[in-house]
Protein backbone atom coordinates (compact mmCIF):
# COMPACT_ATOMS: atom_id res chain seq x y z
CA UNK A 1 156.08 33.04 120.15
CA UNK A 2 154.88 36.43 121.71
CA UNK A 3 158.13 38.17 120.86
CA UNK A 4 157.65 41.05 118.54
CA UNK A 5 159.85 42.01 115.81
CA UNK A 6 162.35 43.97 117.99
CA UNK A 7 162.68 40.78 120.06
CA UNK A 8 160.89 42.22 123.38
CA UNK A 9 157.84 40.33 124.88
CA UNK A 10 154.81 42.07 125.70
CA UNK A 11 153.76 42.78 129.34
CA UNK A 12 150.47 40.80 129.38
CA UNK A 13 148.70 41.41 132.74
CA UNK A 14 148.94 44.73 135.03
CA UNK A 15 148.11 43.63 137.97
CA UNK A 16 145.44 46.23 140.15
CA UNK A 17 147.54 48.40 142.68
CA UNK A 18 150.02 51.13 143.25
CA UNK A 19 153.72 49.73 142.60
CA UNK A 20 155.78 52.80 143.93
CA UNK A 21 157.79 52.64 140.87
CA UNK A 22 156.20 52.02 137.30
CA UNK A 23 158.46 48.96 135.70
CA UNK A 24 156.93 48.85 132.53
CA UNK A 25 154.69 51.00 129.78
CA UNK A 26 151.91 49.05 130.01
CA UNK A 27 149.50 46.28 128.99
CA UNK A 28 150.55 44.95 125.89
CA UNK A 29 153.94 47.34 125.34
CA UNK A 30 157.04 45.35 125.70
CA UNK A 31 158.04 44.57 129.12
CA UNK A 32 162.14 45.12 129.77
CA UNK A 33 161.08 42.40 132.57
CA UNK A 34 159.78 39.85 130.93
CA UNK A 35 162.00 40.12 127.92
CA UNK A 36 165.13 39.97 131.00
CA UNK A 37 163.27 37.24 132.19
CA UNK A 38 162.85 34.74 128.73
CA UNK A 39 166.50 35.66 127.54
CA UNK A 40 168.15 34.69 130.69
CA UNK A 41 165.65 31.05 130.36
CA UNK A 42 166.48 31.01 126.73
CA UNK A 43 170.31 31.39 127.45
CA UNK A 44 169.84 28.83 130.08
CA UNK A 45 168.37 26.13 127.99
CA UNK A 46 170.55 26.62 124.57
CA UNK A 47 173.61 26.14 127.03
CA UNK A 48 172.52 22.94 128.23
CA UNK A 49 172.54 23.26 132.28
């Protein structure tokens, strides 16, 4: 698993671009995003849907 020991996954990839907002810290900093993103799949899969 990529999940560190706080339980937030990494941001792996910054794209190349101006976002007009900044979403995350950074490569390799934990992503709020992704970490949204594989809790709500991991709550979707452990409740059987």
């Amino acid at each position: 698993s990529k999940r560190d020991r706080d339980g937030r996954w990494p941001l792996e990839v910054q794209y190349p671009g101006e976002m007009p907002v900044d979403l995350d810290e950074g490569e390799g900093r934990p992503s709020r995003w992704n970490t949204l993103r594989a809790l709500r799949v991991l709550n979707w899969y452990s409740s059987g849907d």
